[in-house]
PDB file of N, CA and C in Angstrom:
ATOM      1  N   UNK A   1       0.848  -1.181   0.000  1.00  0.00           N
ATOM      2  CA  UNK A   1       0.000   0.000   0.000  1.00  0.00           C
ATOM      3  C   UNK A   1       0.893   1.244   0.000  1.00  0.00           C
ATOM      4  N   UNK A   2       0.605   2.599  -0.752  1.00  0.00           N
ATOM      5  CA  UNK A   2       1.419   3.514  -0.906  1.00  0.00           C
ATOM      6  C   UNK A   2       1.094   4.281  -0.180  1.00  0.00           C
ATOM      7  N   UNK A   3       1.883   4.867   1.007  1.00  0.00           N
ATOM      8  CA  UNK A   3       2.207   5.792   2.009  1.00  0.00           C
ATOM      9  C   UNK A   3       1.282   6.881   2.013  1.00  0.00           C
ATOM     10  N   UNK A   4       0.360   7.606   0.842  1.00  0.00           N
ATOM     11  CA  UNK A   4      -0.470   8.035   0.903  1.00  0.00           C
ATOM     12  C   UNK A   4      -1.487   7.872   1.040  1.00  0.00           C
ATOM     13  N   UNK A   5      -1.948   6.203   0.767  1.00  0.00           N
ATOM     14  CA  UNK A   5      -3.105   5.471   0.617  1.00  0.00           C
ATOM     15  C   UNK A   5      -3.121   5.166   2.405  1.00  0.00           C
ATOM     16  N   UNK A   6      -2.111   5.487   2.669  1.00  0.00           N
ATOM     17  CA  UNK A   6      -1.862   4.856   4.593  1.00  0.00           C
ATOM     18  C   UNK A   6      -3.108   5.752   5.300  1.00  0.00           C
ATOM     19  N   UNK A   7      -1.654   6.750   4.756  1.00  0.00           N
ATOM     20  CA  UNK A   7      -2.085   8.128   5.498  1.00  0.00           C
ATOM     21  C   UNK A   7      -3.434   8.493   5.694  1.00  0.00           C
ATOM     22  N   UNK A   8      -4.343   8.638   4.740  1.00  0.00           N
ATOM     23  CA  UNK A   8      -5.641   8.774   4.057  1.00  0.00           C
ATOM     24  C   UNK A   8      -6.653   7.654   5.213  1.00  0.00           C
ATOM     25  N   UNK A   9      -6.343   6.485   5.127  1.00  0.00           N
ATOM     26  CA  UNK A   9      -7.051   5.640   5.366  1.00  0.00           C
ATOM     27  C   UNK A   9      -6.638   5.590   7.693  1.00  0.00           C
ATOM     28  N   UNK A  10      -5.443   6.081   7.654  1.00  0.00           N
ATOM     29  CA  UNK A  10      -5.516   6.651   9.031  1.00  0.00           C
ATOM     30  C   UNK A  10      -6.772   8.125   9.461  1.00  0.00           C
ATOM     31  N   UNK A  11      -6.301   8.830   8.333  1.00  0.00           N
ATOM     32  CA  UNK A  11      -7.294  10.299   8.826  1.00  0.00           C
ATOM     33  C   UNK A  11      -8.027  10.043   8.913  1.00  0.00           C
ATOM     34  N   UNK A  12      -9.037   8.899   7.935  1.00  0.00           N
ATOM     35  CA  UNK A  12     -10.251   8.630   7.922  1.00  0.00           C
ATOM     36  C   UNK A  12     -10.905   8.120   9.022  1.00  0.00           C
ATOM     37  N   UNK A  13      -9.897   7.298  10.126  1.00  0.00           N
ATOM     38  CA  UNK A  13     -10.671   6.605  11.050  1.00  0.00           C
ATOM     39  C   UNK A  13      -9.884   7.676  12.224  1.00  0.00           C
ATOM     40  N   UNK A  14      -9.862   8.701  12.018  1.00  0.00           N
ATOM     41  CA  UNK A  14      -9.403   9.875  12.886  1.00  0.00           C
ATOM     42  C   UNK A  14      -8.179   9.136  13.820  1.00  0.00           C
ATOM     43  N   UNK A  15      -7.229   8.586  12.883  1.00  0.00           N
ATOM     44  CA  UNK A  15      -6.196   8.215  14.146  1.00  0.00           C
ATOM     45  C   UNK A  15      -5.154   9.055  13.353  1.00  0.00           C
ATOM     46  N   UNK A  16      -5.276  10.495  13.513  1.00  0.00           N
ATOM     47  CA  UNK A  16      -4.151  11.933  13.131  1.00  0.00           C
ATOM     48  C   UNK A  16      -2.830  11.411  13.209  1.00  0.00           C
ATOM     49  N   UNK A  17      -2.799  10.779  15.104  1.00  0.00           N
ATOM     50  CA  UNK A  17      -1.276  10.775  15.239  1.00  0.00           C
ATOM     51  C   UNK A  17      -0.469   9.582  14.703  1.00  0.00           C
ATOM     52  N   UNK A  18      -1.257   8.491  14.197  1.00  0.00           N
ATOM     53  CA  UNK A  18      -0.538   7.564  13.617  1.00  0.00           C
ATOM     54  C   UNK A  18      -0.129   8.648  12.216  1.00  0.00           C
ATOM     55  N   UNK A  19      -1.140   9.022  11.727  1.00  0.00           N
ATOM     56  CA  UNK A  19      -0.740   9.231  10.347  1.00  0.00           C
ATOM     57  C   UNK A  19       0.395  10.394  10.123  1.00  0.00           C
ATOM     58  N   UNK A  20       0.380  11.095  11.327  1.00  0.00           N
ATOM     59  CA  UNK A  20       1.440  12.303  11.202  1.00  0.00           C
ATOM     60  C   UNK A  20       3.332  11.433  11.936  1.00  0.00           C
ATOM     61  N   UNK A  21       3.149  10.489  12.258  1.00  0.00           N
ATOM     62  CA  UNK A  21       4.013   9.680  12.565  1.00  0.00           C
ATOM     63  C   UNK A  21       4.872   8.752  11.391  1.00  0.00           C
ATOM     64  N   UNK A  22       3.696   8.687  10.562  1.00  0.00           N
ATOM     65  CA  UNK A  22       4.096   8.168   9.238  1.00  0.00           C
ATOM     66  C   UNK A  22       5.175   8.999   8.166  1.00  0.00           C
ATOM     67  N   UNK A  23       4.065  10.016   8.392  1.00  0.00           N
ATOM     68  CA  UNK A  23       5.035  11.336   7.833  1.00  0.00           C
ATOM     69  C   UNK A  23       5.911  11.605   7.746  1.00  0.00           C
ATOM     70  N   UNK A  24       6.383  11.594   9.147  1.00  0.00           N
ATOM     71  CA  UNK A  24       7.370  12.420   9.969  1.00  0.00           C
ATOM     72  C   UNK A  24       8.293  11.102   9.432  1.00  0.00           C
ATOM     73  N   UNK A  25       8.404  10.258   9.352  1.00  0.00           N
ATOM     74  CA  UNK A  25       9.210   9.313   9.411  1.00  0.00           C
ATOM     75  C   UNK A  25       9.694   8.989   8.017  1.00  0.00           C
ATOM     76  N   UNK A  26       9.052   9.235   7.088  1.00  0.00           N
ATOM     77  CA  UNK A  26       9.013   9.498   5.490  1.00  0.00           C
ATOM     78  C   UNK A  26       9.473  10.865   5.649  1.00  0.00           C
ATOM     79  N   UNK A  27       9.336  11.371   6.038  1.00  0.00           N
ATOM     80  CA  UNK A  27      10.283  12.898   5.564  1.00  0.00           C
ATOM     81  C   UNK A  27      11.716  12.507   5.801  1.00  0.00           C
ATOM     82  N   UNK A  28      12.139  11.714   7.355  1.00  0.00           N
ATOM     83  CA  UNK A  28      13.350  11.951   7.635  1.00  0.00           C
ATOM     84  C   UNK A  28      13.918  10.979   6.934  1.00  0.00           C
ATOM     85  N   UNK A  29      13.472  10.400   6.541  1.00  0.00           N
ATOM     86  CA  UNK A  29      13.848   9.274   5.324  1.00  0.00           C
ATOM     87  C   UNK A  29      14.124   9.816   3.951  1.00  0.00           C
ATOM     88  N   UNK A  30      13.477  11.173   3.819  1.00  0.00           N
ATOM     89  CA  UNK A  30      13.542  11.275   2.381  1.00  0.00           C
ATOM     90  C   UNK A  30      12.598  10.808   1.348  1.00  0.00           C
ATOM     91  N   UNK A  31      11.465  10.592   1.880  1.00  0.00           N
ATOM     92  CA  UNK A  31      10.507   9.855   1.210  1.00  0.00           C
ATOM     93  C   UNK A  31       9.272  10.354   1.285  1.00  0.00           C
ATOM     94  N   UNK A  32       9.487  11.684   1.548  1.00  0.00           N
ATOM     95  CA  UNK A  32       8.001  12.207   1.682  1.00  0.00           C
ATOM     96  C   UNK A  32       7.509  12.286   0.156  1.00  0.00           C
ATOM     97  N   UNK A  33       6.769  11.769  -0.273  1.00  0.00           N
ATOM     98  CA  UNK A  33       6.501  11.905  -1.756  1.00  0.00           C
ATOM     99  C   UNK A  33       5.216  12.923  -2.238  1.00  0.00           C
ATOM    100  N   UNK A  34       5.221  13.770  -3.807  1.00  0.00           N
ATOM    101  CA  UNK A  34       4.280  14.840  -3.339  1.00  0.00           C
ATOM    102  C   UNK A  34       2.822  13.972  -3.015  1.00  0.00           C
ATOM    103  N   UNK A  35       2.285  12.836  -3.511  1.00  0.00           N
ATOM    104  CA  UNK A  35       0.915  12.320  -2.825  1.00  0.00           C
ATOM    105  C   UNK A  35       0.768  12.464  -1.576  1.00  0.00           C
ATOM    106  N   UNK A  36       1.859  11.894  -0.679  1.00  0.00           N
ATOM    107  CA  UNK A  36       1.675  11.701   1.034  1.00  0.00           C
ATOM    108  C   UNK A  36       1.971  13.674   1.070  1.00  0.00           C
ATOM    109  N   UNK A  37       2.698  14.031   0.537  1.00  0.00           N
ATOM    110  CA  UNK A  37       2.275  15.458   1.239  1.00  0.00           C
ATOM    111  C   UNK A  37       0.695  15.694   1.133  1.00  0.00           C
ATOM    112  N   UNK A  38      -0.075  15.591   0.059  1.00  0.00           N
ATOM    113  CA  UNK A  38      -1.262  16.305  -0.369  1.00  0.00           C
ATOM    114  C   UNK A  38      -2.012  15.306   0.986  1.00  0.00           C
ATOM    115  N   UNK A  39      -1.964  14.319   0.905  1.00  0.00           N
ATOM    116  CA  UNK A  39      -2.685  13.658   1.875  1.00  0.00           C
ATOM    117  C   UNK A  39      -2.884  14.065   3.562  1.00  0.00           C
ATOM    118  N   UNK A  40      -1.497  14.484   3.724  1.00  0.00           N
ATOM    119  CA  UNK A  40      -1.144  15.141   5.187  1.00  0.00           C
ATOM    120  C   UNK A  40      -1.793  16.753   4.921  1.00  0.00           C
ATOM    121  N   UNK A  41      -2.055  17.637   3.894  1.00  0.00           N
ATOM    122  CA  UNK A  41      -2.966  18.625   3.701  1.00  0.00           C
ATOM    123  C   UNK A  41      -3.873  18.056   3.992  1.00  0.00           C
ATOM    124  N   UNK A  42      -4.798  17.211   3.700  1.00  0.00           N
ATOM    125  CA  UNK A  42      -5.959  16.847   4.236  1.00  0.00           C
ATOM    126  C   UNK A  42      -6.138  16.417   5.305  1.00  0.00           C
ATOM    127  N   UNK A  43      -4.737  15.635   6.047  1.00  0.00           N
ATOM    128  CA  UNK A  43      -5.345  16.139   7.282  1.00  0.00           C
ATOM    129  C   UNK A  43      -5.562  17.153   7.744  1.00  0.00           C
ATOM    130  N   UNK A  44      -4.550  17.810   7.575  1.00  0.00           N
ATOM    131  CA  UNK A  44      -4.601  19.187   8.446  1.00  0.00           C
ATOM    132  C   UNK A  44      -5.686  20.446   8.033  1.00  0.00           C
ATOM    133  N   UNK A  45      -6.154  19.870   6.789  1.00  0.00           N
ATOM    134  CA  UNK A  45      -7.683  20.486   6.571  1.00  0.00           C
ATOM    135  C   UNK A  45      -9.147  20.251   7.434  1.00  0.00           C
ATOM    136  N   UNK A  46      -8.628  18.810   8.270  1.00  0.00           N
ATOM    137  CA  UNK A  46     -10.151  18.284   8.903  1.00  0.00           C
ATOM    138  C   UNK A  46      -9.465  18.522  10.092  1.00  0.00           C
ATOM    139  N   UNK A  47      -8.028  18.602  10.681  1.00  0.00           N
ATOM    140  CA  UNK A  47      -7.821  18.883  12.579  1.00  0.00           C
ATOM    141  C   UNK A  47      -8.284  20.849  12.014  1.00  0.00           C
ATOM    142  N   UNK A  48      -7.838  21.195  11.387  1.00  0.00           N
ATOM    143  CA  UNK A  48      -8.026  22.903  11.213  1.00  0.00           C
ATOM    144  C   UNK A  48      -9.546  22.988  11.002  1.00  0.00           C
ATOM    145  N   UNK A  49     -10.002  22.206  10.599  1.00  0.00           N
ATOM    146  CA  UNK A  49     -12.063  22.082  10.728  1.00  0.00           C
ATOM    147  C   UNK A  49     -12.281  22.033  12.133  1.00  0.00           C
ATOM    148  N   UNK A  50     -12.041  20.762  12.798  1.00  0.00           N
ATOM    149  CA  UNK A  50     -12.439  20.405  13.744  1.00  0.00           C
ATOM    150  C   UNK A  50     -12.002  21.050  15.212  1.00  0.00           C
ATOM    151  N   UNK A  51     -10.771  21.829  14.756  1.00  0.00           N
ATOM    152  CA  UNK A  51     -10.229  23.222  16.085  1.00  0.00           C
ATOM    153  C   UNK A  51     -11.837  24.361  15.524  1.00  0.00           C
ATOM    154  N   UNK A  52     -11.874  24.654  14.668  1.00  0.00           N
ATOM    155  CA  UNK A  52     -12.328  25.953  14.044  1.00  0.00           C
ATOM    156  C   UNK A  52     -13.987  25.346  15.106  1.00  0.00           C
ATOM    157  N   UNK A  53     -14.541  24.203  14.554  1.00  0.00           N
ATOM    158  CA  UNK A  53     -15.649  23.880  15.107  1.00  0.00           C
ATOM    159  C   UNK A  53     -15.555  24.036  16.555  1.00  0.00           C
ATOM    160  N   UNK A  54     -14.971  23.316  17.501  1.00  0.00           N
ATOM    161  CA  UNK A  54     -14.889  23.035  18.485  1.00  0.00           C
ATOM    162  C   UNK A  54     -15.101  24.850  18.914  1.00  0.00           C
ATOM    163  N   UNK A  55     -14.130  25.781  18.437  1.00  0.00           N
ATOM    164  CA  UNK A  55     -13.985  27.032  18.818  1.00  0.00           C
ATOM    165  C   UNK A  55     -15.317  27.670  18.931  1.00  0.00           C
ATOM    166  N   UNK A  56     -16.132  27.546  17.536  1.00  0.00           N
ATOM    167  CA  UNK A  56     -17.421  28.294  17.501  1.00  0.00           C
ATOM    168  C   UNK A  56     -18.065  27.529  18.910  1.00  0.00           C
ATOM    169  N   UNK A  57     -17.950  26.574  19.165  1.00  0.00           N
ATOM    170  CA  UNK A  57     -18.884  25.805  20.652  1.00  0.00           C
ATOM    171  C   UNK A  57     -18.318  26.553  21.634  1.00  0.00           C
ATOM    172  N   UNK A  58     -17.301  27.256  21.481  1.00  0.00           N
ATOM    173  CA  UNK A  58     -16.908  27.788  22.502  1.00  0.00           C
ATOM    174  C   UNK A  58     -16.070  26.797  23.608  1.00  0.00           C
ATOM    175  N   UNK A  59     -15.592  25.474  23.058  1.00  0.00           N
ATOM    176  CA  UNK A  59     -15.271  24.232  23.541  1.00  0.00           C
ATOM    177  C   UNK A  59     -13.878  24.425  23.105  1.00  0.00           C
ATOM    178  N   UNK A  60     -12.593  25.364  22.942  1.00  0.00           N
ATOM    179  CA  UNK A  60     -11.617  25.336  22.537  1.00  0.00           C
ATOM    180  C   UNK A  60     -11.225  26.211  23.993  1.00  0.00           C
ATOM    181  N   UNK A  61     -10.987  25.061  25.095  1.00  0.00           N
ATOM    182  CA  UNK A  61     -10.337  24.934  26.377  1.00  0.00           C
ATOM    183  C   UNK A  61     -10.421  23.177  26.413  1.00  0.00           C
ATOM    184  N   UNK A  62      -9.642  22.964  27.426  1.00  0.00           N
ATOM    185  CA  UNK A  62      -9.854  21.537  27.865  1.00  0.00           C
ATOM    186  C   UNK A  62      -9.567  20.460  26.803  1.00  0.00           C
ATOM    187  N   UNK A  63      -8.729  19.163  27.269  1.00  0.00           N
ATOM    188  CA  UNK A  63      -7.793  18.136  26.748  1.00  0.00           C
ATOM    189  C   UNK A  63      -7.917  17.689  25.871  1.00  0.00           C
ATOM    190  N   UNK A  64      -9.608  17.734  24.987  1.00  0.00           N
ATOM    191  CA  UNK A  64      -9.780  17.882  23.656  1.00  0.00           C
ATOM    192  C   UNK A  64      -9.363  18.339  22.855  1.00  0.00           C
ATOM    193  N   UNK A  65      -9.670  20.123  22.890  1.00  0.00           N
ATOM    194  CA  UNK A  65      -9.208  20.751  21.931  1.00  0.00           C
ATOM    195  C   UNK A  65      -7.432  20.729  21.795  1.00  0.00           C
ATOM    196  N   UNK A  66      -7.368  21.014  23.276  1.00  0.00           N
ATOM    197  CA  UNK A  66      -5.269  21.075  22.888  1.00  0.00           C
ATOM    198  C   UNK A  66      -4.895  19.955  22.347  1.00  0.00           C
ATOM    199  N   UNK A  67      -5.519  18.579  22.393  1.00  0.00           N
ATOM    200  CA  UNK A  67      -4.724  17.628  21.931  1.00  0.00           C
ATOM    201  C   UNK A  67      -4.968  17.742  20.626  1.00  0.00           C
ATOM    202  N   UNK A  68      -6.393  17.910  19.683  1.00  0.00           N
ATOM    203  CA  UNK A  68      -5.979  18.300  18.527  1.00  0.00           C
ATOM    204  C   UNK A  68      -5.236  19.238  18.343  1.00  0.00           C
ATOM    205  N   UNK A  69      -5.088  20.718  18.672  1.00  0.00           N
ATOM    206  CA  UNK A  69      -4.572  21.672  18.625  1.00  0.00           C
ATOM    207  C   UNK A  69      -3.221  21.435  18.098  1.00  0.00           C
ATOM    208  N   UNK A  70      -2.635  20.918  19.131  1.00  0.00           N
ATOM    209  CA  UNK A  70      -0.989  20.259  19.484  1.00  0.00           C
ATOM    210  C   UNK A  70      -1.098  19.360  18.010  1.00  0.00           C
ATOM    211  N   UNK A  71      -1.714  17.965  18.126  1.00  0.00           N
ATOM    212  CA  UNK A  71      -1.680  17.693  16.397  1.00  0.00           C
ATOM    213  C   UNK A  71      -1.475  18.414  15.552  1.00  0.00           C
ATOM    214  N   UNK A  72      -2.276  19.748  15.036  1.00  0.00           N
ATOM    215  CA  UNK A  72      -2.419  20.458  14.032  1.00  0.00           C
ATOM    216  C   UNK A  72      -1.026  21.264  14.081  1.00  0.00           C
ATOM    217  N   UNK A  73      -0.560  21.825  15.273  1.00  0.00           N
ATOM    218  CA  UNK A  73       0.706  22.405  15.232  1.00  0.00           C
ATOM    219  C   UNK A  73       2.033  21.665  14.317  1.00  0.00           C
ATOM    220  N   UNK A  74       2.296  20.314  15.133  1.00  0.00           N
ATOM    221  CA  UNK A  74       2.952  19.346  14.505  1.00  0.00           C
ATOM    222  C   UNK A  74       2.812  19.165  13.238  1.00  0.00           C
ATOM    223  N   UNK A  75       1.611  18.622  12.915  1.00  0.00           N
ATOM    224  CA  UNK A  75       1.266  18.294  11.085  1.00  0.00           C
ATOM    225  C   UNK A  75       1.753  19.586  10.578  1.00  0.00           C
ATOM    226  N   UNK A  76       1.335  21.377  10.797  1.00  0.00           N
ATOM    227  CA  UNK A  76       1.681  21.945  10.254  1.00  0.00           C
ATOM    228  C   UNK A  76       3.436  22.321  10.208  1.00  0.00           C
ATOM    229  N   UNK A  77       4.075  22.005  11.070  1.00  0.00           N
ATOM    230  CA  UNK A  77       5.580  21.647  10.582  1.00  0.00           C
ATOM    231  C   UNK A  77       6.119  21.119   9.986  1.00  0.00           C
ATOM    232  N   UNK A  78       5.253  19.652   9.417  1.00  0.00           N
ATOM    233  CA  UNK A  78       5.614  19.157   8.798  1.00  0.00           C
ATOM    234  C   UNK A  78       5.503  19.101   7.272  1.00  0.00           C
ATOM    235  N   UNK A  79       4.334  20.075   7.168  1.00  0.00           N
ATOM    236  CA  UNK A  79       3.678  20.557   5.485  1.00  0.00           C
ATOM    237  C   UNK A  79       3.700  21.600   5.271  1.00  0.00           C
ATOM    238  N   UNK A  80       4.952  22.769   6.459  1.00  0.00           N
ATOM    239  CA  UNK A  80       4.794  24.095   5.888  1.00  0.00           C
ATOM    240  C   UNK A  80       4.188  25.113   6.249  1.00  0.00           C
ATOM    241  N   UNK A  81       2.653  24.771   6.639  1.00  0.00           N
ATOM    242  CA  UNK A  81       1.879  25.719   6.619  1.00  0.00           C
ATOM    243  C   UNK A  81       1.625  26.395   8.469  1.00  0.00           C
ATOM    244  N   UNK A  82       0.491  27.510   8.043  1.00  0.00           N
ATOM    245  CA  UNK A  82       0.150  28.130   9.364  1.00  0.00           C
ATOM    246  C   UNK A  82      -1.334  27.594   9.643  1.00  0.00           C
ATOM    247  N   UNK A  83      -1.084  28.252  10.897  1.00  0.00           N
ATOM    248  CA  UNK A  83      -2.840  28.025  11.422  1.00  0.00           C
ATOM    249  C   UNK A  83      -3.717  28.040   9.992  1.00  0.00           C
ATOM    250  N   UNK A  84      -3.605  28.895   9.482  1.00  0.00           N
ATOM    251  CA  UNK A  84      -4.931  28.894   8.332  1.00  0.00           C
ATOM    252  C   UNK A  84      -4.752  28.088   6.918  1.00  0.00           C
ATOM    253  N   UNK A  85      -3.755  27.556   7.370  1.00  0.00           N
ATOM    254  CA  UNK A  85      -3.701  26.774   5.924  1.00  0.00           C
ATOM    255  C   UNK A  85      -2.814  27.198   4.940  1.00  0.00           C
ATOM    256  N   UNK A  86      -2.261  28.160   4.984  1.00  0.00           N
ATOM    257  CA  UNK A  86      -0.914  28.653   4.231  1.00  0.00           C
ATOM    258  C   UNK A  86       0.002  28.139   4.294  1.00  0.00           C
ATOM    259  N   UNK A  87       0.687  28.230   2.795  1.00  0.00           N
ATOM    260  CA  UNK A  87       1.705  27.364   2.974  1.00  0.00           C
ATOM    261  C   UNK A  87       2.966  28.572   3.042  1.00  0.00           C
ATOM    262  N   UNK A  88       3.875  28.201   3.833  1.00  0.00           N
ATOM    263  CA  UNK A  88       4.554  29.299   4.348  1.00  0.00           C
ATOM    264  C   UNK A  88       5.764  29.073   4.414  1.00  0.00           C
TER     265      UNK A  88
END
């Protein structure tokens, strides 16, 4: 299975930190390939949904939100970008 097809099929069953582990480990390898990047954008399109949601609830305090939070920080080191999705 190709490293993007991983990745993808981790986000999907919301297990972020396996899939940003994958990443991370393909980058330092040298193997981040552009699919598994686009794929790790999508995660960080649904933890940057799911902070943004949580926020409008007014639910962006408490071990929920930081632990995605903290995810989304990480993933975004690893693809570049900022809080909003820029790639930077």
């Amino acid at each position: 299975m190709m490293l993007a097809d991983q990745i993808r099929g981790l986000v999907e069953r919301g297990e972020y930190e396996r899939a940003l582990d994958l990443g991370i480990a393909a980058s330092l390898n040298d193997r981040l390939e552009p699919d598994a990047l686009q794929a790790l954008y999508g995660m960080t399109a649904k933890l940057r949904s799911e902070c943004i949601d949580l926020a409008s609830k007014k639910a962006d305090v408490g071990p929920v939100y930081q632990a995605l939070e903290a995810m989304l920080l990480k993933a975004n080191e690893l693809t570049g970008e900022d809080m909003y999705g820029r790639r930077v």
